[in-house]
N, C-alpha and C. Protein backbone atom coordinates (compact mmCIF):
# COMPACT_ATOMS: atom_id res chain seq x y z
N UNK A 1 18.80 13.73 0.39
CA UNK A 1 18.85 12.31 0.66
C UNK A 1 20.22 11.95 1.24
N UNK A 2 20.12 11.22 2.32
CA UNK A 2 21.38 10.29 2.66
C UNK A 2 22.25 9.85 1.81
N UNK A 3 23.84 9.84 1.99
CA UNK A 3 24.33 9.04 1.32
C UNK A 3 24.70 7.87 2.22
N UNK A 4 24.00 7.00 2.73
CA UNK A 4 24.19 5.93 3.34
C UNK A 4 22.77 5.38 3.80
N UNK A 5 22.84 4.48 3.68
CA UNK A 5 22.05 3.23 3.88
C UNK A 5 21.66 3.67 5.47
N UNK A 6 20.09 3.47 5.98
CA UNK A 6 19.57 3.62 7.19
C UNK A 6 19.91 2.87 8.00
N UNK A 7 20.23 1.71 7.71
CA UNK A 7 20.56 0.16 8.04
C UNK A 7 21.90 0.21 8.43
N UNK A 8 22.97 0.83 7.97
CA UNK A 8 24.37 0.98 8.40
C UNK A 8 24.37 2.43 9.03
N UNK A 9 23.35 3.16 9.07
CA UNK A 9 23.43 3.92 10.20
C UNK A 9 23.12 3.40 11.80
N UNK A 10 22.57 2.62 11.49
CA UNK A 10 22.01 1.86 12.96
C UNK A 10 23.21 1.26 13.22
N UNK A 11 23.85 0.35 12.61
CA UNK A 11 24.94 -0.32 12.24
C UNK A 11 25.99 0.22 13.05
N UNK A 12 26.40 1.73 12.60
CA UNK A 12 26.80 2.62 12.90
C UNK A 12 27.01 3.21 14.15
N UNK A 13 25.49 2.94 14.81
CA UNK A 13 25.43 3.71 15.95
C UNK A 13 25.84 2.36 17.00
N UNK A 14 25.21 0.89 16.52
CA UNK A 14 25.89 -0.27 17.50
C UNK A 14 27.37 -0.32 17.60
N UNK A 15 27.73 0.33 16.52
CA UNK A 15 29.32 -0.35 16.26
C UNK A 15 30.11 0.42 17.66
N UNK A 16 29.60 2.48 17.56
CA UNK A 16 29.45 3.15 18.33
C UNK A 16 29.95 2.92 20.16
N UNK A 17 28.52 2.34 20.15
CA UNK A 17 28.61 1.70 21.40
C UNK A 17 29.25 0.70 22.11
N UNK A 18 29.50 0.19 20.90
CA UNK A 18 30.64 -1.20 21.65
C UNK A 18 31.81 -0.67 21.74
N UNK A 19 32.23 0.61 20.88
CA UNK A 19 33.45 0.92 21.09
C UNK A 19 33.58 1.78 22.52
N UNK A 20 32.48 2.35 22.97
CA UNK A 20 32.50 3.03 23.73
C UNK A 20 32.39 2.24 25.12
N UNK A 21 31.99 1.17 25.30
CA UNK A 21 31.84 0.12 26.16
C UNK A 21 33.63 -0.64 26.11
N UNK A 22 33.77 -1.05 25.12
CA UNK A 22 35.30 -1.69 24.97
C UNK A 22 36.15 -0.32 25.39
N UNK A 23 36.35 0.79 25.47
CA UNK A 23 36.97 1.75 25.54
C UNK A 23 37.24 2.21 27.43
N UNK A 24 36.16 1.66 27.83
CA UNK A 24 35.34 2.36 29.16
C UNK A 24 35.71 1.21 30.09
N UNK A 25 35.65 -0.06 29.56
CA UNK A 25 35.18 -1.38 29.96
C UNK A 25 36.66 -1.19 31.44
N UNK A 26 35.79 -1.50 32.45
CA UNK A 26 36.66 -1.46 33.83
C UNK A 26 37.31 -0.70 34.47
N UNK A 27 37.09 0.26 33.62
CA UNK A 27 37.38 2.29 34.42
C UNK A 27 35.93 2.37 35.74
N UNK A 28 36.78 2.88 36.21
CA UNK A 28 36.01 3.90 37.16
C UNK A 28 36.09 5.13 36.56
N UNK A 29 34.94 5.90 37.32
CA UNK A 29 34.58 7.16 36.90
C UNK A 29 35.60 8.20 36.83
N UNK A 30 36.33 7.89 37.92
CA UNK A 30 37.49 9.27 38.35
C UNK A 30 38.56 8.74 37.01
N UNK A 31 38.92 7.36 36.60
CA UNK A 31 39.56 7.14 35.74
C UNK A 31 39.48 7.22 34.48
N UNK A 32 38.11 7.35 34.19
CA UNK A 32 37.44 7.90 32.98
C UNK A 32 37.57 9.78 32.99
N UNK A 33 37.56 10.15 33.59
CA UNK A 33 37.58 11.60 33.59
C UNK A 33 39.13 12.25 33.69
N UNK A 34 39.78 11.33 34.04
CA UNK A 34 41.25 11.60 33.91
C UNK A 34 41.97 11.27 33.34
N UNK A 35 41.13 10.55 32.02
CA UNK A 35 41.71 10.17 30.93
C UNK A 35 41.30 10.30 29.05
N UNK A 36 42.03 11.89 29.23
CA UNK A 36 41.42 12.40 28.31
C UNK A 36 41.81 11.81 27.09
N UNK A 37 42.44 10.94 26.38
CA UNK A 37 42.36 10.51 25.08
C UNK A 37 40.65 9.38 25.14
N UNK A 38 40.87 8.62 26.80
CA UNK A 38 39.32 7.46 26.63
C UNK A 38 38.36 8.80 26.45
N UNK A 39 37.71 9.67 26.85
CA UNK A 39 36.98 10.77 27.37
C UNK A 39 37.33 11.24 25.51
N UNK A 40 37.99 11.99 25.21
CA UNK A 40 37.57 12.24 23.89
C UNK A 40 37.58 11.48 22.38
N UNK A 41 37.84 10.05 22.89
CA UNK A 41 37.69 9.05 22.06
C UNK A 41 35.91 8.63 22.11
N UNK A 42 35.17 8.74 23.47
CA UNK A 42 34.16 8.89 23.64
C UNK A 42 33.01 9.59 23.40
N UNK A 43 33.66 11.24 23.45
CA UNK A 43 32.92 12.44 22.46
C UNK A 43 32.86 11.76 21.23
N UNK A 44 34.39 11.54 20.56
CA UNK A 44 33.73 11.34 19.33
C UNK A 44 32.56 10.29 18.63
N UNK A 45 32.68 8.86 19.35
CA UNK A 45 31.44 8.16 18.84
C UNK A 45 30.16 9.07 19.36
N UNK A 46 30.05 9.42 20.43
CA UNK A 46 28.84 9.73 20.42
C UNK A 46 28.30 11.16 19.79
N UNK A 47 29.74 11.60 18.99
CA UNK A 47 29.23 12.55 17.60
C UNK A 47 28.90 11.35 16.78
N UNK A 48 29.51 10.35 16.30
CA UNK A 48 28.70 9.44 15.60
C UNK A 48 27.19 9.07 15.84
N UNK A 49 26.70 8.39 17.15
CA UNK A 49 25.88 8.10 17.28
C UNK A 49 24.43 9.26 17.19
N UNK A 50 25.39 10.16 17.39
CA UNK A 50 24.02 11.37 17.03
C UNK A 50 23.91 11.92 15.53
N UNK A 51 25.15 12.02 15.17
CA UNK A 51 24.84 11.88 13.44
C UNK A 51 24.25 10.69 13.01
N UNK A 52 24.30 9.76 13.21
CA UNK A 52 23.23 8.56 12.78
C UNK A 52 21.82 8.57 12.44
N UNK A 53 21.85 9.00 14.23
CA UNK A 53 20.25 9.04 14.51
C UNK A 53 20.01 9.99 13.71
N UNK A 54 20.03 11.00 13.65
CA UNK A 54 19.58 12.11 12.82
C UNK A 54 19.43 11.86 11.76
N UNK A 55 20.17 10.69 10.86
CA UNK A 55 19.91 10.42 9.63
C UNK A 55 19.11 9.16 9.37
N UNK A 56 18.25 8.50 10.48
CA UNK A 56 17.65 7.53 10.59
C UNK A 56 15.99 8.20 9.92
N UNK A 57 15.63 7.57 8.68
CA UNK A 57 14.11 8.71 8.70
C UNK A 57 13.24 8.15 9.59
N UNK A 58 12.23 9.15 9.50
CA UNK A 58 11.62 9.39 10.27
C UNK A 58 10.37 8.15 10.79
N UNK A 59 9.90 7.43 9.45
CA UNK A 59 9.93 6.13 9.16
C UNK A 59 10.05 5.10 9.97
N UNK A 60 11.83 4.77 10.18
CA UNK A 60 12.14 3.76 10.14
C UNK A 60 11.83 4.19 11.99
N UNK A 61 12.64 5.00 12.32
CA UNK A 61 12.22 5.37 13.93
C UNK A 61 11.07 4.96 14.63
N UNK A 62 9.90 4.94 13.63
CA UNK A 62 8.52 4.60 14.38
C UNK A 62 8.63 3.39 14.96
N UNK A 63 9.84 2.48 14.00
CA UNK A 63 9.41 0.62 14.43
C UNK A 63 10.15 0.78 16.34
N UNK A 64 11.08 1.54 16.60
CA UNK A 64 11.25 2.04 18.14
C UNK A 64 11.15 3.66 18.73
N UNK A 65 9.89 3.82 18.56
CA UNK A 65 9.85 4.97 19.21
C UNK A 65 10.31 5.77 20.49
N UNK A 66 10.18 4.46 21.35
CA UNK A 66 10.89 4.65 22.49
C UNK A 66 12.57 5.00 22.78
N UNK A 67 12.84 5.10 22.06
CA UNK A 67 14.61 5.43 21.76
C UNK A 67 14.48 6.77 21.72
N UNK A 68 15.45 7.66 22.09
CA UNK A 68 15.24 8.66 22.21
C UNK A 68 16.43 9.49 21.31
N UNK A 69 15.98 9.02 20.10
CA UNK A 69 16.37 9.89 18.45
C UNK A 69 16.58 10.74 19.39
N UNK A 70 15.84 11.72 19.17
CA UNK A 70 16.32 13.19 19.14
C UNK A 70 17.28 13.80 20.33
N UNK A 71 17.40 12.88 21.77
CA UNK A 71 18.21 13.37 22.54
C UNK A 71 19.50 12.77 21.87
N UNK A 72 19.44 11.70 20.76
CA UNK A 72 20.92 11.79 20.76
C UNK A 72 21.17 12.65 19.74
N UNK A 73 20.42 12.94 18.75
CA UNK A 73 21.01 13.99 18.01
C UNK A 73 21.34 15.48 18.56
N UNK A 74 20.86 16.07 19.91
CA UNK A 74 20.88 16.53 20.78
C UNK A 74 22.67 16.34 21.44
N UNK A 75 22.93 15.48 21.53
CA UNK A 75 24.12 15.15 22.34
C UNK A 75 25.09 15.88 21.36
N UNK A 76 24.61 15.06 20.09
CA UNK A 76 25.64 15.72 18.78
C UNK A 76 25.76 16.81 18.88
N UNK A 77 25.17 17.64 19.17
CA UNK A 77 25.24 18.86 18.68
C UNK A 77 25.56 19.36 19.82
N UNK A 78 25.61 18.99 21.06
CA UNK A 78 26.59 19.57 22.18
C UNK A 78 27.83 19.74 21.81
N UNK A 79 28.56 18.03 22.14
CA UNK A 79 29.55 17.57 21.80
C UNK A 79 30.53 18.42 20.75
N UNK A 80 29.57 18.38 19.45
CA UNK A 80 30.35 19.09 18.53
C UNK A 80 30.16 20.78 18.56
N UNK A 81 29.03 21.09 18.80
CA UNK A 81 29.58 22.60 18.65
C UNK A 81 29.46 23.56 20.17
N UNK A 82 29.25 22.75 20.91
CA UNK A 82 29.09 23.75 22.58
C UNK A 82 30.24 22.64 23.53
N UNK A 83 31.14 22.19 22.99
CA UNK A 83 31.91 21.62 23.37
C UNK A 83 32.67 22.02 25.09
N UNK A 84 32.61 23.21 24.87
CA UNK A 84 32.98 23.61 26.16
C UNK A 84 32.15 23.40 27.22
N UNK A 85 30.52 22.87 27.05
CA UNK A 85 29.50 22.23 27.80
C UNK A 85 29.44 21.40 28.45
N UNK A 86 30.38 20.31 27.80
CA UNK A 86 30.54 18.91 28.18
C UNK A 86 31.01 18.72 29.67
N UNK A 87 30.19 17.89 29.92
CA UNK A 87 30.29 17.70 31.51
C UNK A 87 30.39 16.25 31.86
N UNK A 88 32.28 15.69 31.88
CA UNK A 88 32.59 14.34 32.18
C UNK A 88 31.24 13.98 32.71
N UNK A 89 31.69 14.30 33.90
CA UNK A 89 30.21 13.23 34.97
C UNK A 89 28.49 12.81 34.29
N UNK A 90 28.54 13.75 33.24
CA UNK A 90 27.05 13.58 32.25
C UNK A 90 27.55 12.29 31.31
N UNK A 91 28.73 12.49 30.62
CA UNK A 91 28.77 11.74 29.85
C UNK A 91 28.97 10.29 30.31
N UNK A 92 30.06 10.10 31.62
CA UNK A 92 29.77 8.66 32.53
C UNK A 92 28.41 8.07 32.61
N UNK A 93 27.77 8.94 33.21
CA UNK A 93 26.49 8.59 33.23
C UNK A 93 25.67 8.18 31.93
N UNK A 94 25.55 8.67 31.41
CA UNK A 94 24.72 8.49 29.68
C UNK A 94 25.44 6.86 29.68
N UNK A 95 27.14 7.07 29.41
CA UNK A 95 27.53 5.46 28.99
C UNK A 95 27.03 4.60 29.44
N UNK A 96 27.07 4.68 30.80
CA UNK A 96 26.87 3.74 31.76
C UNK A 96 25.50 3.54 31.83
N UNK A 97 24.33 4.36 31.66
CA UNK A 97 23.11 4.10 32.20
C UNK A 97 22.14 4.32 30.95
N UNK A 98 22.52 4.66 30.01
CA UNK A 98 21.59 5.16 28.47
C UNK A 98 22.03 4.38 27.58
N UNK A 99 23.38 3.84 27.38
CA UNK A 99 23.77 3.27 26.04
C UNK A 99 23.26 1.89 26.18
N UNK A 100 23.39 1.29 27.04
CA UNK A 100 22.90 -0.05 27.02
C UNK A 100 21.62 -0.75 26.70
N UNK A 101 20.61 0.27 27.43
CA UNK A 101 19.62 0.15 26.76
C UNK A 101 18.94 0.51 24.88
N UNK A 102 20.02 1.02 24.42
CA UNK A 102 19.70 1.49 23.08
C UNK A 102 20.27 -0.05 21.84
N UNK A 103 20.74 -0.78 22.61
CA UNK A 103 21.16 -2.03 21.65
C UNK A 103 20.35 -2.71 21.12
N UNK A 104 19.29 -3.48 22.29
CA UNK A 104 18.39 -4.40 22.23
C UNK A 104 17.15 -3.85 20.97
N UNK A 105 17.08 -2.69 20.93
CA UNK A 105 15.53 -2.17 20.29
C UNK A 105 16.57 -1.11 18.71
N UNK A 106 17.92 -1.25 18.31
CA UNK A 106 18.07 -1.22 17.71
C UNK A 106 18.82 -2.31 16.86
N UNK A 107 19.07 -3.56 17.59
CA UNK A 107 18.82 -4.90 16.89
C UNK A 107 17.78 -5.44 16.52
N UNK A 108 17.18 -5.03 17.37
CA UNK A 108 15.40 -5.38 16.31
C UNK A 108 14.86 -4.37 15.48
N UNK A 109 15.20 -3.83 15.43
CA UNK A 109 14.88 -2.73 13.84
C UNK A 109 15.83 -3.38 12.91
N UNK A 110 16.69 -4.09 13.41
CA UNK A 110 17.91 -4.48 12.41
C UNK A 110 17.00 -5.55 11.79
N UNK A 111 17.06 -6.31 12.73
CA UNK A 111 16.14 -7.87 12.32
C UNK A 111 15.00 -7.39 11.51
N UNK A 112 13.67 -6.32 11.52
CA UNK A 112 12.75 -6.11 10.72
C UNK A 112 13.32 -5.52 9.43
N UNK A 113 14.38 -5.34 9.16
CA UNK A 113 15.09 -4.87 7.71
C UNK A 113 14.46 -5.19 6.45
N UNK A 114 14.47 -6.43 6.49
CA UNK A 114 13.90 -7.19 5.29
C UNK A 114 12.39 -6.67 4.75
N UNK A 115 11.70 -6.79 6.20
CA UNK A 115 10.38 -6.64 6.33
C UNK A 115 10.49 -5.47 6.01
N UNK A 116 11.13 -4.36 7.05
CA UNK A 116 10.83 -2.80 6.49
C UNK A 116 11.06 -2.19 5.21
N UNK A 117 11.76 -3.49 4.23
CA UNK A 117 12.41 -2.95 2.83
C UNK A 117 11.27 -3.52 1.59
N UNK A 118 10.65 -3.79 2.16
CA UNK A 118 9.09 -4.30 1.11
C UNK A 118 8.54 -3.33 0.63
């Protein structure tokens, strides 16, 4: 069993993203890649965001299926143990074109909380 609440894993994974957005916010690409403290300040949430998901059960995932759990737990496990894999220009991309869409449909799992805790 988790030691944390499913609910502050989601939590978790928004908090994630804003940091990674506030972090990113008005870089260009070449400036993002040449700036390795933003660039591995970035690995690391999105070792967060894939430890999350992974600890999201299986459950609660159904209320957005369309999210794609498992590629981020997938990322995690790049990130952290094939690290030498990491490919700036993948990860620009993901920020820029994957994270945004993961807010909206994990604020509404947030909002069904109550409901999903019956």
């Amino acid at each position: 069993m988790s030691s944390r609440e499913w609910s502050l894993r989601i939590r978790d994974i928004l908090s994630a993203i804003e940091s990674i957005q506030k972090y990113t916010k008005g870089m260009t690409q070449t400036e993002f890649e040449a700036n390795e403290i933003v660039l591995k300040a970035v690995l690391y949430n999105f070792i967060v965001i894939g430890e999350a998901a992974i600890n999201i059960p299986p459950e609660i995932r159904l209320y957005s299926p369309e999210l794609p759990w498992r590629l981020m737990g997938d990322l995690r496990n790049i990130v952290a143990h094939e690290y030498f894999r990491v490919d700036p220009e993948i990860v620009w991309d993901t920020l820029k074109n994957n994270l945004p869409e993961l807010v909206d449909p994990l604020k509404h799992i947030l909002e069904k909380e109550k409901e999903i805790e019956k």
